[in-house]
C-alpha atoms as a PDB file:
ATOM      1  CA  UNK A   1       0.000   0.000   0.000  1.00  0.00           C
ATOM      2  CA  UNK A   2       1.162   3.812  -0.641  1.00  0.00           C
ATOM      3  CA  UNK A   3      -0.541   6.611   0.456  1.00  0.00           C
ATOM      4  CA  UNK A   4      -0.036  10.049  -0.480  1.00  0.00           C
ATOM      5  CA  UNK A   5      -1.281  13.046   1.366  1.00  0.00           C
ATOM      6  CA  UNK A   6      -0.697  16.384   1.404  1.00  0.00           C
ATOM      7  CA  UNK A   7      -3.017  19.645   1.883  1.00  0.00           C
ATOM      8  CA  UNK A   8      -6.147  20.137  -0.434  1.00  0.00           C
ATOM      9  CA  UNK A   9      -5.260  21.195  -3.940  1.00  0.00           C
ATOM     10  CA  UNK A  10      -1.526  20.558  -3.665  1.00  0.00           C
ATOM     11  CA  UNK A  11      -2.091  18.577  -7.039  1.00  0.00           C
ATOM     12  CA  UNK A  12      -1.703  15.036  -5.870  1.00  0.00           C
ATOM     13  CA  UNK A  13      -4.939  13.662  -7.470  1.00  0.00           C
ATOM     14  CA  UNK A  14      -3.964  15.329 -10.950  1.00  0.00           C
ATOM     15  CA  UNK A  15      -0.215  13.692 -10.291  1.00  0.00           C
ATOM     16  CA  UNK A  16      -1.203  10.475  -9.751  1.00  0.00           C
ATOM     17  CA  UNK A  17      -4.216  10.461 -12.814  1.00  0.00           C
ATOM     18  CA  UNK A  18      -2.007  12.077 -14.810  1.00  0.00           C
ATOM     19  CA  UNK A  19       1.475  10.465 -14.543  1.00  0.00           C
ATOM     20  CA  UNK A  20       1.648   7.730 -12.254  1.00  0.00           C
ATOM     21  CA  UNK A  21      -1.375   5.883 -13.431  1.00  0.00           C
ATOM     22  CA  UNK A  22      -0.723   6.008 -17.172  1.00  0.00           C
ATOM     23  CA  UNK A  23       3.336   5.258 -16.545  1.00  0.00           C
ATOM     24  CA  UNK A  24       2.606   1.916 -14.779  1.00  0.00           C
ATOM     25  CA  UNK A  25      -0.211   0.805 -17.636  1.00  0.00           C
ATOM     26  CA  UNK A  26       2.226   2.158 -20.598  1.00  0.00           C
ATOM     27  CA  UNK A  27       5.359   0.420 -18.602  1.00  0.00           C
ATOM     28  CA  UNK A  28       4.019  -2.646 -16.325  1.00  0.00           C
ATOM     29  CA  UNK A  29       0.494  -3.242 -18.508  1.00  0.00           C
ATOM     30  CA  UNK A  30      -1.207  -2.741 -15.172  1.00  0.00           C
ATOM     31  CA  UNK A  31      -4.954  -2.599 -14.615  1.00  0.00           C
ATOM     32  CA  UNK A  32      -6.834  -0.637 -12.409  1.00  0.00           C
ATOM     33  CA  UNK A  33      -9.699   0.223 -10.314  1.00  0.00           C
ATOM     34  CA  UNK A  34      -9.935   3.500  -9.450  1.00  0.00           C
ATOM     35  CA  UNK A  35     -12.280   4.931  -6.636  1.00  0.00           C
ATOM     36  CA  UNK A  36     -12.397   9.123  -7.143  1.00  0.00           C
ATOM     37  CA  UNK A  37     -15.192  10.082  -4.994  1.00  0.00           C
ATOM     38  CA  UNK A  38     -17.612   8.412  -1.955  1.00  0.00           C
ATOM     39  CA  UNK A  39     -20.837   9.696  -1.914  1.00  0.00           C
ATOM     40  CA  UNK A  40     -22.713   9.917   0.913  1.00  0.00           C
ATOM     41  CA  UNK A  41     -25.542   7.433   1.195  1.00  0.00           C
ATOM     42  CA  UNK A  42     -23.960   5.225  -1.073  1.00  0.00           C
ATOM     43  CA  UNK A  43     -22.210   2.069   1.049  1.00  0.00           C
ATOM     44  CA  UNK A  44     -18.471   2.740   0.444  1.00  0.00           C
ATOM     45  CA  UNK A  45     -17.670  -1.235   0.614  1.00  0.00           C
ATOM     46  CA  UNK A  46     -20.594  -1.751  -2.107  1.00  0.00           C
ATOM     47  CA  UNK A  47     -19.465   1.227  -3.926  1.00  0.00           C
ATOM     48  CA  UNK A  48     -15.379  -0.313  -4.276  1.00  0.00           C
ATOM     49  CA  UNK A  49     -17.120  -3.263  -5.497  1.00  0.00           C
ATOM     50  CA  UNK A  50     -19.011  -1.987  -8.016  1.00  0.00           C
ATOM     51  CA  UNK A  51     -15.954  -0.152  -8.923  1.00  0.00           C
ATOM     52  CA  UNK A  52     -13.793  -3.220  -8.908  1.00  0.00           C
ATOM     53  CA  UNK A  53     -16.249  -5.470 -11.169  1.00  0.00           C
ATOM     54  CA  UNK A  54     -17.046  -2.202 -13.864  1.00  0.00           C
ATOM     55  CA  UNK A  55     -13.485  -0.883 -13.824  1.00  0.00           C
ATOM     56  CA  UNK A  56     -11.624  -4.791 -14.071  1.00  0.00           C
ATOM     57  CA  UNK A  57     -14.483  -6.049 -16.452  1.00  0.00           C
ATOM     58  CA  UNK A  58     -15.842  -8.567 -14.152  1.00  0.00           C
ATOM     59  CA  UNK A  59     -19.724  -7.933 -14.999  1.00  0.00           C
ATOM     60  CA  UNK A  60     -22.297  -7.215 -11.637  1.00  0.00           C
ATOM     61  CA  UNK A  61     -21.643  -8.081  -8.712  1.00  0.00           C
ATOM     62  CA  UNK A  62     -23.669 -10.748  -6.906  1.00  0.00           C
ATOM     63  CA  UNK A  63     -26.510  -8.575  -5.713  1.00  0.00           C
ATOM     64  CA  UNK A  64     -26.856 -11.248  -2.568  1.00  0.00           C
ATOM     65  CA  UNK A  65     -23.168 -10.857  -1.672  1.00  0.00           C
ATOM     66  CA  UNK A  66     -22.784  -8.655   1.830  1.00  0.00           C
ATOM     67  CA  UNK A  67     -20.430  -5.378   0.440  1.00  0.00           C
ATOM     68  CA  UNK A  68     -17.392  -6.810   1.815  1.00  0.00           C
ATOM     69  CA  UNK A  69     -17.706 -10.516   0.337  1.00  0.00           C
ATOM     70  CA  UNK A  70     -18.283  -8.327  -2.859  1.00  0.00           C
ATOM     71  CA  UNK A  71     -14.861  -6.855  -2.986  1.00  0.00           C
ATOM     72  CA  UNK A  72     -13.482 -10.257  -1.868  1.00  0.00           C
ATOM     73  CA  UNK A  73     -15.089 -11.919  -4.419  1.00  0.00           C
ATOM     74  CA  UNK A  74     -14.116  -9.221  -7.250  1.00  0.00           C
ATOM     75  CA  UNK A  75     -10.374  -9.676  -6.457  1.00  0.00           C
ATOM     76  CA  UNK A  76     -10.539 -13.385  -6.232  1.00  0.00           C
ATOM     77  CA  UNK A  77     -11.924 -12.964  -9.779  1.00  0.00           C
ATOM     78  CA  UNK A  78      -9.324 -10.523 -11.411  1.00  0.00           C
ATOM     79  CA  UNK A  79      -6.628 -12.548 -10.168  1.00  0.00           C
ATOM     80  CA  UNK A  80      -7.486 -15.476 -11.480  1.00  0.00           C
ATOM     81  CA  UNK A  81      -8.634 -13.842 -14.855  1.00  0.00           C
ATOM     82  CA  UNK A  82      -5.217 -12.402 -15.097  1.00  0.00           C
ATOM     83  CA  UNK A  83      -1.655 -12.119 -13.686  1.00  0.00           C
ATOM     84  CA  UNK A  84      -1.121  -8.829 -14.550  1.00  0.00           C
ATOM     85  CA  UNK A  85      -0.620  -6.139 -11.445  1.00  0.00           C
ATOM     86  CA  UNK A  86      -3.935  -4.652 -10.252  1.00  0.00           C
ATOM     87  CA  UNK A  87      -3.679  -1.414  -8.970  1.00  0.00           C
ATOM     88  CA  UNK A  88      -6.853  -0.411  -6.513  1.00  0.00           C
ATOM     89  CA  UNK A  89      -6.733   3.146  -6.838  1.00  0.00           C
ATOM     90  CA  UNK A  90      -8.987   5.302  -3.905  1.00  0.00           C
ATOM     91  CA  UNK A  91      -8.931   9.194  -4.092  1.00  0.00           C
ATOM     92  CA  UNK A  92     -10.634  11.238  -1.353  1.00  0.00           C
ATOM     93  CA  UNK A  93     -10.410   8.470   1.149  1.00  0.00           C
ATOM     94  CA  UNK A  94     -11.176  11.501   3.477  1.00  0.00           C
ATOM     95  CA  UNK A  95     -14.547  12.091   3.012  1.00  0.00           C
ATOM     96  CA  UNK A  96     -15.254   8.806   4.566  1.00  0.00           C
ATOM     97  CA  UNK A  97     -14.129  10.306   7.520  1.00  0.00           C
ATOM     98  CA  UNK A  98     -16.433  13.443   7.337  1.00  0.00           C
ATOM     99  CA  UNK A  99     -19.388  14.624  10.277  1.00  0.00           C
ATOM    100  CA  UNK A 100     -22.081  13.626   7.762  1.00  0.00           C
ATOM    101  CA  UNK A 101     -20.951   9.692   7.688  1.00  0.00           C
ATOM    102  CA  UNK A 102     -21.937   7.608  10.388  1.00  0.00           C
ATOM    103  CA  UNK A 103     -19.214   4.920  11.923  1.00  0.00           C
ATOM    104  CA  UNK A 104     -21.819   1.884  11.310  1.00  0.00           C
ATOM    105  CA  UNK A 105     -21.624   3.097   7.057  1.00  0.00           C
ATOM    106  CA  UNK A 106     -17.870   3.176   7.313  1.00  0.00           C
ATOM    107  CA  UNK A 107     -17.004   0.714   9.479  1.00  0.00           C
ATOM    108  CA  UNK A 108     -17.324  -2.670   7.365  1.00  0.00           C
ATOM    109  CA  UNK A 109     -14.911  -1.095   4.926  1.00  0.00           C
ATOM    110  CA  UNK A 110     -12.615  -0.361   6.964  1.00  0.00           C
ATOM    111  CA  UNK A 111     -12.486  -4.336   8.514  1.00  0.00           C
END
């Protein structure tokens, strides 16, 4: 895992879309799943999934599936679809941790 912080609109977002990102797929033929924004009322686990099966061509995820077992389930699948690096991209991790969210929504991601 890397993380990169810095204060708001030090250009960290536009590095990493911009450069990082497109050196590792041009370089390393990486994939990725990219996460650029948590809205509120919207499960975050349920929302990586859906990122992870649209963004790594998986199809839907298993409505049934708790959020968590989603994401499980959608890396289980990429790896075993491919070798290749997968790169699980999430911008503005912070706003999970704003007033408005509730520690029961944020919680099961976090585990």
């Amino acid at each position: 895992m890397t993380i990169l912080f810095g204060p708001s609109g030090a250009g960290k977002s536009s590095l990493v879309q911009a450069a990082v990102l497109p050196a590792l797929v041009d370089a390393e033929d990486v994939r990725i799943a990219r996460v650029d924004s948590w809205p509120e009322g919207e499960d975050p686990a349920r929302w990586l999934a859906h990122s992870l099966y649209s963004d790594l061509e998986l199809g839907e995820p298993p409505p049934e599936a708790p959020p968590g077992e989603a994401v499980l389930h959608a890396v289980q699948r990429a790896a075993r679809a491919s070798s290749r690096l997968m790169i699980v991209y999430l911008d503005q991790i912070e706003q999970l941790f704003f007033a408005g969210r509730s520690a029961e929504e944020t919680e099961p991601f976090f585990e």
